[in-house]
N, C-alpha and C. Protein backbone atom coordinates (compact mmCIF):
# COMPACT_ATOMS: atom_id res chain seq x y z
N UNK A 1 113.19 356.43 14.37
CA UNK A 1 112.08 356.84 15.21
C UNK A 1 111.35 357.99 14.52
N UNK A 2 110.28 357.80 14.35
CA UNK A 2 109.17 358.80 14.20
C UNK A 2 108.19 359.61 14.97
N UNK A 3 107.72 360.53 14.44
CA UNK A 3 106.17 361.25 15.19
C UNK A 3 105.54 359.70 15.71
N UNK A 4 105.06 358.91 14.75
CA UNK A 4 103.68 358.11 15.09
C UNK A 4 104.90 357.51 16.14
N UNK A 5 105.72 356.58 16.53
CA UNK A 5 106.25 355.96 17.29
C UNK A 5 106.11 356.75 18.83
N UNK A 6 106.19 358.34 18.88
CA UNK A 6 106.02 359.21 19.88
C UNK A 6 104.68 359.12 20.59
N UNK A 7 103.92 359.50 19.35
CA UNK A 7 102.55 359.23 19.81
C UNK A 7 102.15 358.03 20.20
N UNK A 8 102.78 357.01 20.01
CA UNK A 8 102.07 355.72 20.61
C UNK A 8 102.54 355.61 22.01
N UNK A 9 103.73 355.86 22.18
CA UNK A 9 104.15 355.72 23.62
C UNK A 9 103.45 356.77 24.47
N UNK A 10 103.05 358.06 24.12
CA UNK A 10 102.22 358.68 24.77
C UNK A 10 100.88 358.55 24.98
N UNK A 11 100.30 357.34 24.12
CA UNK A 11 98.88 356.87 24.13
C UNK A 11 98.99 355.77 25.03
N UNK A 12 99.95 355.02 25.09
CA UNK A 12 100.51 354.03 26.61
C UNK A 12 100.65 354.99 27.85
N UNK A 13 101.18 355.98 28.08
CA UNK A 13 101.35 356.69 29.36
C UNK A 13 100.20 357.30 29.45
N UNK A 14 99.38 357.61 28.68
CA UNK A 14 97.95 358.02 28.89
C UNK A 14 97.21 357.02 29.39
N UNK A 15 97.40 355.60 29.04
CA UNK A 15 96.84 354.08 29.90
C UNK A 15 96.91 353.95 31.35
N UNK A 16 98.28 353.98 31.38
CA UNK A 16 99.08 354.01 32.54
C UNK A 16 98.19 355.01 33.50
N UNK A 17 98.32 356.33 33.05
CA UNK A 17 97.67 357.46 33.85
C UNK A 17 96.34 357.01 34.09
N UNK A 18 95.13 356.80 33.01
CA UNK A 18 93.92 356.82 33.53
C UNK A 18 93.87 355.26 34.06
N UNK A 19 94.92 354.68 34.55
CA UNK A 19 94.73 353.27 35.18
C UNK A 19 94.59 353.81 36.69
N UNK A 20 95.38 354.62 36.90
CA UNK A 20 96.01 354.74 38.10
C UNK A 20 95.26 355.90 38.81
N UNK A 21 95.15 356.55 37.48
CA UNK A 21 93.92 358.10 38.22
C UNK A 21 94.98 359.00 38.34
N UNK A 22 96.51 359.12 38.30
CA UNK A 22 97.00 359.97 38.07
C UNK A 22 97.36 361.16 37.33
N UNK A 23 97.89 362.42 37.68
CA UNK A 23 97.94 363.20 36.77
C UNK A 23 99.88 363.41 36.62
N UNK A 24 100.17 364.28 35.71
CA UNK A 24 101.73 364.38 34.81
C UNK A 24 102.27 365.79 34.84
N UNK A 25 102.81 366.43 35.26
CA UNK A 25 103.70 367.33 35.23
C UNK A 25 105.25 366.96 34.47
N UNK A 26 105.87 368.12 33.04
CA UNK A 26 106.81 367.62 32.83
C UNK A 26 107.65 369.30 33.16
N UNK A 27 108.88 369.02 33.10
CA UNK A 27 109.70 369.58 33.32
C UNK A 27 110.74 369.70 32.25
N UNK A 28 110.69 370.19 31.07
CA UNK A 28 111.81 369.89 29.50
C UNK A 28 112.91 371.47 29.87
N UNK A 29 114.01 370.75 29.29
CA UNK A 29 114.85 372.17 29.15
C UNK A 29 115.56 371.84 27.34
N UNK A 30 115.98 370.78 27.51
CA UNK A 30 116.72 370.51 25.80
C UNK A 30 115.64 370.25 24.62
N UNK A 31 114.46 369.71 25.41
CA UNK A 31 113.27 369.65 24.42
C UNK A 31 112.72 370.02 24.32
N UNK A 32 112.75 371.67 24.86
CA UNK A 32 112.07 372.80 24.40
C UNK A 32 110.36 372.70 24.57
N UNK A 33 109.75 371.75 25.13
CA UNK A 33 108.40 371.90 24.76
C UNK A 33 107.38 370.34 24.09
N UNK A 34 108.85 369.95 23.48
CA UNK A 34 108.31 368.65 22.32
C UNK A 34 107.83 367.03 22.98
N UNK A 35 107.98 367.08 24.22
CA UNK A 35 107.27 366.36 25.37
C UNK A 35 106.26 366.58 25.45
N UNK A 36 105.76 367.94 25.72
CA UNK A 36 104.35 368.29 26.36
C UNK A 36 103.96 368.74 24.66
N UNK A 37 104.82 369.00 23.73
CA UNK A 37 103.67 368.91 22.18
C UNK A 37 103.12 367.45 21.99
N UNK A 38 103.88 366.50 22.00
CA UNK A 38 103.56 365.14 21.59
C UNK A 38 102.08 364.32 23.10
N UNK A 39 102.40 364.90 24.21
CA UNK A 39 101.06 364.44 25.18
C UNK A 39 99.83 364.66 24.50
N UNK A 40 100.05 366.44 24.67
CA UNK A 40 98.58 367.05 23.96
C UNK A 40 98.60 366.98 22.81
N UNK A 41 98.86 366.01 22.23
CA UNK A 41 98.75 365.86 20.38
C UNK A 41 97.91 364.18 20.62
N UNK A 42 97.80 363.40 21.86
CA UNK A 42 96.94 362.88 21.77
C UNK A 42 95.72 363.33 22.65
N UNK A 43 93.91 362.73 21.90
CA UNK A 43 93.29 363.58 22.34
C UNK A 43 92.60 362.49 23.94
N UNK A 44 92.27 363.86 25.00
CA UNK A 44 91.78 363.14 25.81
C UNK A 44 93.03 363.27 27.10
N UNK A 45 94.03 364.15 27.07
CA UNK A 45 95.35 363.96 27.72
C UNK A 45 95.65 365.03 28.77
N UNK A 46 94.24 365.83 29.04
CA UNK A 46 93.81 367.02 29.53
C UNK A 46 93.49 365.91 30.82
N UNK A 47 92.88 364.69 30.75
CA UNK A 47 92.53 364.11 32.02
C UNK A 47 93.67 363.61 32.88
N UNK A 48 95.19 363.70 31.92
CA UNK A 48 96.08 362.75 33.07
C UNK A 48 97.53 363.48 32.76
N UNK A 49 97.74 364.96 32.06
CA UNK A 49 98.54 365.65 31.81
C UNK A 49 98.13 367.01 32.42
N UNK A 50 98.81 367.45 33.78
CA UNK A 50 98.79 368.68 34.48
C UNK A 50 98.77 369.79 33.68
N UNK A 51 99.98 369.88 33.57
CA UNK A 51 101.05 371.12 33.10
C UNK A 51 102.86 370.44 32.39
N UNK A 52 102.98 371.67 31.60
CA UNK A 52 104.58 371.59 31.66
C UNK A 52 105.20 372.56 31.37
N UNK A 53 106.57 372.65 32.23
CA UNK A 53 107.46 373.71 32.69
C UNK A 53 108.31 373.36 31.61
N UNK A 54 108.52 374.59 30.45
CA UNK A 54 109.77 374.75 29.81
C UNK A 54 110.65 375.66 30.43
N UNK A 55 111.67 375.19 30.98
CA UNK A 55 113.04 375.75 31.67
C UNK A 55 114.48 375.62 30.98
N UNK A 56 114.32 376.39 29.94
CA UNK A 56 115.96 376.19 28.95
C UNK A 56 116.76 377.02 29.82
N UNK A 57 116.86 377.98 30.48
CA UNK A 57 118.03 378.96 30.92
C UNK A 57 118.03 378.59 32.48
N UNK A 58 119.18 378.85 33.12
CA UNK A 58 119.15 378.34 34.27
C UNK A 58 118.47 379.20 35.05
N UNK A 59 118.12 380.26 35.09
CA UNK A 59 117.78 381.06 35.97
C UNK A 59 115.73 380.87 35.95
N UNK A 60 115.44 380.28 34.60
CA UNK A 60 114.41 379.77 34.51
C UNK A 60 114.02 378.55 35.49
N UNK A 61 114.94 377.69 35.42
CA UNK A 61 115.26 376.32 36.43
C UNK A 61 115.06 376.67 38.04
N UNK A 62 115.94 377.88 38.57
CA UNK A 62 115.87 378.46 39.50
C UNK A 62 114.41 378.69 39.78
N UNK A 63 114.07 379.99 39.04
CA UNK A 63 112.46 380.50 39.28
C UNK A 63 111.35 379.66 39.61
N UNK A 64 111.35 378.86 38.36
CA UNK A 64 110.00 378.24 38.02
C UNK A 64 109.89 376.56 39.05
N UNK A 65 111.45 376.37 39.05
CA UNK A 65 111.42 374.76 40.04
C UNK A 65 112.22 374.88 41.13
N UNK A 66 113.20 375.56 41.05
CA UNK A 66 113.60 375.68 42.67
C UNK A 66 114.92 374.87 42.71
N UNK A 67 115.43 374.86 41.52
CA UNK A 67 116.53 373.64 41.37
C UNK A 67 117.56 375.10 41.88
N UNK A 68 118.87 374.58 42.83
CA UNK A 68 119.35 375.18 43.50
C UNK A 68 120.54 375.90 42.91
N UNK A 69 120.96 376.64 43.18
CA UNK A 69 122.22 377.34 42.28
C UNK A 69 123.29 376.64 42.69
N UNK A 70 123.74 376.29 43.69
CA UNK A 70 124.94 375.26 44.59
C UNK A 70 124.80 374.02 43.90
N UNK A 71 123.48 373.24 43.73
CA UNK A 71 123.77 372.40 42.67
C UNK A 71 124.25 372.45 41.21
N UNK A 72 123.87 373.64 40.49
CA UNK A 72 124.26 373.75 39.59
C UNK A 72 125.08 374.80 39.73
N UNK A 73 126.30 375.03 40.82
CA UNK A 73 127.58 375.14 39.87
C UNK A 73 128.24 373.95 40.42
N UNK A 74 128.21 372.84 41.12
CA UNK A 74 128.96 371.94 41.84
C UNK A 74 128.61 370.71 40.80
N UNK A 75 127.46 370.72 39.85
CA UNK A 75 127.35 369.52 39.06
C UNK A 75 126.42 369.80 37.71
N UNK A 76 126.53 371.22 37.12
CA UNK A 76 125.76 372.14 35.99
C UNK A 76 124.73 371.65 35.94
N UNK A 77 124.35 372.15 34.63
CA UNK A 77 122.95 371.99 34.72
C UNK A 77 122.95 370.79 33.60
N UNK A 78 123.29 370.17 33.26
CA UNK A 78 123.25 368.58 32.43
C UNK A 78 123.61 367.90 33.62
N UNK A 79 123.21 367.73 34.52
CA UNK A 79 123.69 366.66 35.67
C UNK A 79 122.31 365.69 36.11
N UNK A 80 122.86 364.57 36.52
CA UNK A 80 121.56 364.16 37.31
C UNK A 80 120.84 364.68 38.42
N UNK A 81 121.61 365.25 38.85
CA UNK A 81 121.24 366.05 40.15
C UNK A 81 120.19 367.25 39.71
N UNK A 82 120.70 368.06 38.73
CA UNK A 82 119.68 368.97 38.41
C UNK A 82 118.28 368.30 37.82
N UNK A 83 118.60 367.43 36.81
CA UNK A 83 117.25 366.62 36.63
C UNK A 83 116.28 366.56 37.79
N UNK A 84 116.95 365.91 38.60
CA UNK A 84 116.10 365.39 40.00
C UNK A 84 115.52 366.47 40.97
N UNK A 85 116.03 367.97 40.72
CA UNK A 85 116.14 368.83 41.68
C UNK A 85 114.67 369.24 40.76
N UNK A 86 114.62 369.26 38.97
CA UNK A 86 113.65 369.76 38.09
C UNK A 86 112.52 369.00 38.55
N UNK A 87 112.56 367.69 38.83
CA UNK A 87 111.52 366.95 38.80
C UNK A 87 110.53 367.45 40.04
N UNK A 88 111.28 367.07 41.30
CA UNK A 88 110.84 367.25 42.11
C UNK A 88 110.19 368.49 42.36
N UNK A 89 110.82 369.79 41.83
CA UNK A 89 109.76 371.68 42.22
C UNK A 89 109.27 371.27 41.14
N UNK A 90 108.90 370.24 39.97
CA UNK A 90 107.57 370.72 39.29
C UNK A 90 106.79 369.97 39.65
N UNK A 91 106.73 368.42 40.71
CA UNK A 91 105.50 368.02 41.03
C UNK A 91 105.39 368.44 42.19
N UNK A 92 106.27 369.39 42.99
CA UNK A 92 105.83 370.16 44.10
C UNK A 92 105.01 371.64 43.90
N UNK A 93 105.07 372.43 42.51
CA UNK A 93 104.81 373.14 42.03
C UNK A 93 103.22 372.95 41.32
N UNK A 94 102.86 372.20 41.10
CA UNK A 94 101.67 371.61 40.71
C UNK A 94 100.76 370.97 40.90
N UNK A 95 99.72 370.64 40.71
CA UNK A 95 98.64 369.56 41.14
C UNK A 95 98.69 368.03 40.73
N UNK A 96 100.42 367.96 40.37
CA UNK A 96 100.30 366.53 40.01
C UNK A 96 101.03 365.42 40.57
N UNK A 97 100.94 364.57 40.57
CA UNK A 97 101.21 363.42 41.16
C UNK A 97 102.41 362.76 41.09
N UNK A 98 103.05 362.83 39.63
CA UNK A 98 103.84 362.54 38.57
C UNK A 98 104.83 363.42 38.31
N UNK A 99 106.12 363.52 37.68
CA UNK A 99 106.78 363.93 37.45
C UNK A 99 107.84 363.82 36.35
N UNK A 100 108.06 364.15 34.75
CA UNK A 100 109.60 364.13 34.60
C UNK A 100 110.00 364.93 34.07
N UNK A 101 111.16 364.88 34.12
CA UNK A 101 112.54 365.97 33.66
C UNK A 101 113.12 365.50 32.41
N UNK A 102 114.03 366.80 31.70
CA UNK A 102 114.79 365.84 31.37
C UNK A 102 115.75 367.72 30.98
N UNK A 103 116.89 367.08 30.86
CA UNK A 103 118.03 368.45 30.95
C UNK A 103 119.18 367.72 29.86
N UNK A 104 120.05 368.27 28.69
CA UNK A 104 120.81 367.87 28.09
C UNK A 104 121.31 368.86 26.96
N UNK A 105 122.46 368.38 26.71
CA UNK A 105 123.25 368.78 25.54
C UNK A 105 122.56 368.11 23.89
N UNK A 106 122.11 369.17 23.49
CA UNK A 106 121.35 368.70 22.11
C UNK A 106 122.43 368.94 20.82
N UNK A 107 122.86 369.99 21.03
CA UNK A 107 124.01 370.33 19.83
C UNK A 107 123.49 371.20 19.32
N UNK A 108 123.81 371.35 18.05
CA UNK A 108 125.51 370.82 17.70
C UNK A 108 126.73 371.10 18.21
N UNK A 109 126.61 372.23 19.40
CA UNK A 109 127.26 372.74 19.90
C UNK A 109 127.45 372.34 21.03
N UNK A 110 128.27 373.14 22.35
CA UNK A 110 128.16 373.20 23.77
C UNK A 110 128.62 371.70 24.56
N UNK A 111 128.86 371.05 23.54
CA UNK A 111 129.45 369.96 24.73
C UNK A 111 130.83 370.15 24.72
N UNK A 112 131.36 369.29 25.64
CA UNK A 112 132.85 368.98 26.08
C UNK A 112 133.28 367.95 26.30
N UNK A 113 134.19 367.13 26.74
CA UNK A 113 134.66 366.07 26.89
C UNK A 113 133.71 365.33 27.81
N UNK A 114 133.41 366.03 29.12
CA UNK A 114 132.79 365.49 30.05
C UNK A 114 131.60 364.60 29.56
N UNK A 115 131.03 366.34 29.25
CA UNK A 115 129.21 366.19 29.07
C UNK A 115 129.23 366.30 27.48
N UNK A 116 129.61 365.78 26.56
CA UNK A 116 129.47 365.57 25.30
C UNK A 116 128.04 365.82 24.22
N UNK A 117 127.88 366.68 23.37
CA UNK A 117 127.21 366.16 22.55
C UNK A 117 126.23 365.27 22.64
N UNK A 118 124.42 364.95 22.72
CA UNK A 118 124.19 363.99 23.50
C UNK A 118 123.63 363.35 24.51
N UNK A 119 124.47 364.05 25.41
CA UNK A 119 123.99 363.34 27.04
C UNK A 119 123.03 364.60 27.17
N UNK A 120 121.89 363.75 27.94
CA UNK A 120 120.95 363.63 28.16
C UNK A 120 120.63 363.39 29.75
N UNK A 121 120.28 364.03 30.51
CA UNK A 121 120.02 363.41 31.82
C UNK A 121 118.47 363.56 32.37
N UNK A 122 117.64 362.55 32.84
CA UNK A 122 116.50 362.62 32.97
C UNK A 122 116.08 362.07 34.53
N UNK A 123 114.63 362.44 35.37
CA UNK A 123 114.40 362.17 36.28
C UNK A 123 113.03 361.72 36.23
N UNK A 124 112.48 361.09 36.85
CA UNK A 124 110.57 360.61 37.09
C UNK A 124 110.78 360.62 39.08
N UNK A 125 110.04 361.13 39.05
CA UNK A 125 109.22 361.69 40.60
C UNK A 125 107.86 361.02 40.88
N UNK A 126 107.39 360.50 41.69
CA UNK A 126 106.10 360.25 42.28
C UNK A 126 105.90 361.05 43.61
N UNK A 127 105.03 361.75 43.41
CA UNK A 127 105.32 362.51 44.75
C UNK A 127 105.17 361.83 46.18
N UNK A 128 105.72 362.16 46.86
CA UNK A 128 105.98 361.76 47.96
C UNK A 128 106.42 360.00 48.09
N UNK A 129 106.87 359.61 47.06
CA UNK A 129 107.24 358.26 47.04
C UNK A 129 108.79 357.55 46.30
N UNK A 130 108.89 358.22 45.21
CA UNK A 130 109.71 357.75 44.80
C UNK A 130 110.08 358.91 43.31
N UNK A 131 111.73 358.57 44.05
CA UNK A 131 112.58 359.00 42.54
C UNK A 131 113.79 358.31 42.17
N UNK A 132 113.89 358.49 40.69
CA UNK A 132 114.56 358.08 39.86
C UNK A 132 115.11 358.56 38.82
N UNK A 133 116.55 358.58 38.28
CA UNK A 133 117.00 359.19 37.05
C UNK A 133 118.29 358.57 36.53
N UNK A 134 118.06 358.75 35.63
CA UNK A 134 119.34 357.91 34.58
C UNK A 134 119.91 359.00 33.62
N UNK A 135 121.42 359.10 33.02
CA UNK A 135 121.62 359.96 32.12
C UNK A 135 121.99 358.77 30.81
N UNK A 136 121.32 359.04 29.57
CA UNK A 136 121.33 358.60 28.33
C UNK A 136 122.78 359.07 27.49
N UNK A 137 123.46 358.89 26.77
CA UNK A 137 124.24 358.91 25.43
C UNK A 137 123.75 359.17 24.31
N UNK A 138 123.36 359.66 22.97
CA UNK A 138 122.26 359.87 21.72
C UNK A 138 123.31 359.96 21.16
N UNK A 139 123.32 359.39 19.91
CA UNK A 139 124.14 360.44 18.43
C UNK A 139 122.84 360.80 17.96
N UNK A 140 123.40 361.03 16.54
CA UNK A 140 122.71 361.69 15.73
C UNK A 140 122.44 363.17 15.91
N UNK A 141 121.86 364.04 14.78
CA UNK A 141 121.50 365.47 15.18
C UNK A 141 120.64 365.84 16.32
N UNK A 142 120.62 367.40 16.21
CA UNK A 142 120.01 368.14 17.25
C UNK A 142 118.39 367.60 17.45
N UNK A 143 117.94 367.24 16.36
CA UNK A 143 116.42 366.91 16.10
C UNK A 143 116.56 365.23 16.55
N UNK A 144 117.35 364.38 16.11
CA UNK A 144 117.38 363.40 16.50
C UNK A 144 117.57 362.85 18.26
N UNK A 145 118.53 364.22 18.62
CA UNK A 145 118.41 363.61 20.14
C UNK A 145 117.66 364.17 21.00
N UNK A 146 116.65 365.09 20.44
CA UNK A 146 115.68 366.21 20.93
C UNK A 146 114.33 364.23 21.05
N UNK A 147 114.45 364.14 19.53
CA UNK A 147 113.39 363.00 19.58
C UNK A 147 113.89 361.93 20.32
N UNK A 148 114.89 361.26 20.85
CA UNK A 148 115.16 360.19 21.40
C UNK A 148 114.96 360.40 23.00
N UNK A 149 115.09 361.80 23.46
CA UNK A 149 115.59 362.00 24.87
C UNK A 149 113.55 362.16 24.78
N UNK A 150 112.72 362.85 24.07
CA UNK A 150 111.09 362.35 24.35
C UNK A 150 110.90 361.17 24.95
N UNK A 151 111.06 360.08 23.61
CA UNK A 151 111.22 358.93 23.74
C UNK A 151 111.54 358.37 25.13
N UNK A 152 112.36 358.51 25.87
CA UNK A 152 113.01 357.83 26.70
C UNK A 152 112.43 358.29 27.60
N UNK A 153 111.43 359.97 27.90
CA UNK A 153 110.96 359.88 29.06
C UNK A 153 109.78 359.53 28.83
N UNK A 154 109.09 359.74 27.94
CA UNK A 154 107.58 358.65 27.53
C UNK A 154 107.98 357.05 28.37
N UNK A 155 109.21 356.13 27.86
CA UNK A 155 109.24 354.75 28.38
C UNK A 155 109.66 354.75 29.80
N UNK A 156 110.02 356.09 30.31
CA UNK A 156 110.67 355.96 31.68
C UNK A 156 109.37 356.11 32.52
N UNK A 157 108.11 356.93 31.81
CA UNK A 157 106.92 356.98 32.61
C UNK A 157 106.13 355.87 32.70
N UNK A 158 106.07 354.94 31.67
CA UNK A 158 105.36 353.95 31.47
C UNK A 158 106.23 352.84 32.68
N UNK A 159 107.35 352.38 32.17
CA UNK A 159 107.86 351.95 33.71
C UNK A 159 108.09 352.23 34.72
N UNK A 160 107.67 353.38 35.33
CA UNK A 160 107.71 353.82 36.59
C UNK A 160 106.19 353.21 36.85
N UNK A 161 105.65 353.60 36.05
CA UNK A 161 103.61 353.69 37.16
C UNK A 161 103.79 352.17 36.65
N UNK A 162 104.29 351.16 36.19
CA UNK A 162 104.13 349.82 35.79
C UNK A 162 104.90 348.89 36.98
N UNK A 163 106.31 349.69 37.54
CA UNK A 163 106.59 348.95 38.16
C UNK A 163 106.78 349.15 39.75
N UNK A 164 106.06 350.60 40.16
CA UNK A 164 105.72 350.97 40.93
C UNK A 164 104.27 351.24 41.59
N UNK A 165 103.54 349.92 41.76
CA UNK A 165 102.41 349.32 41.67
C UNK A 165 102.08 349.96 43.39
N UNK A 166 102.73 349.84 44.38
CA UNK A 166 102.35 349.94 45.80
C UNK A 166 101.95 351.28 46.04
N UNK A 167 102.19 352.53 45.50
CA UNK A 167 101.59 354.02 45.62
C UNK A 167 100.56 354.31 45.41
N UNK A 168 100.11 353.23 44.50
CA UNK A 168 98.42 352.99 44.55
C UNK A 168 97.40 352.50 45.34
N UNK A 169 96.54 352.86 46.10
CA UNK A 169 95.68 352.19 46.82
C UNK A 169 94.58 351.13 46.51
């Protein structure tokens, strides 16, 4: 996987968006940012990309989205639950419609048996309609699962507004 492979899937969720008239709020904590670099790296993405919340520390998570402290000590902060808790205070936090997360162990360090090296847990929000989240597996390095866990929420947006056709009027 490459840059151009990134950018194309973000030139599809940019379809998706100006199909629908929606706008995108993301929520990154393991990808530092490299979600919302790769949107605004295509041009024209100001019409269907809000904002995005970088939340690496938990107390950032707390502040900025509202993800709960009881959740994260009962299921940390690589959980699906926190994903979903991220998703939801940043499209409640914003003017957008849309929503995703994504929270994980990048490395090389910090995993454990449980939450390994890797995992990846991600959420997509429609506001007031629907949510969803899955947690991923990655090898490869820190850069490699930084780029795969993009990846996966770029295709998780494109099938959400694709197969969630009825929120539209």
């Amino acid at each position: 996987m490459n840059d151009q492979t990134l950018r194309h899937l973000a030139k599809q969720a940019g379809l998706a968006f100006a199909q629908h008239g929606l706008m995108l709020v993301s929520a990154e904590s393991c990808t530092g940012g490299w979600l919302g670099h790769v949107i605004t790296s295509i041009a024209g993405s100001s019409d269907w990309y809000e904002r995005g919340f970088i939340t690496y520390s938990t107390i950032s998570k707390q502040e900025m989205l509202g993800v709960s402290s009881k959740t994260i000590k009962k299921h940390g902060e690589v959980s699906e639950q926190v994903a979903r808790e991220m998703a939801h205070g940043a499209v409640s936090r914003s003017s957008a419609q849309v929503a995703v997360s994504i929270t994980g162990i990048a490395g090389p360090g910090g995993g454990t048996e449980k939450k390994p090296v890797g995992m990846v847990c991600f959420a997509w929000e429609i506001k007031d309609n629907h949510l969803r989240s899955e947690t991923r597996h990655f090898s490869g390095d820190r850069e490699a699962i930084r780029q795969q866990s993009v990846a996966v929420a770029l295709q998780g947006i494109i099938t959400l507004l694709r197969d969630t056709r009825s929120f539209v009027a």
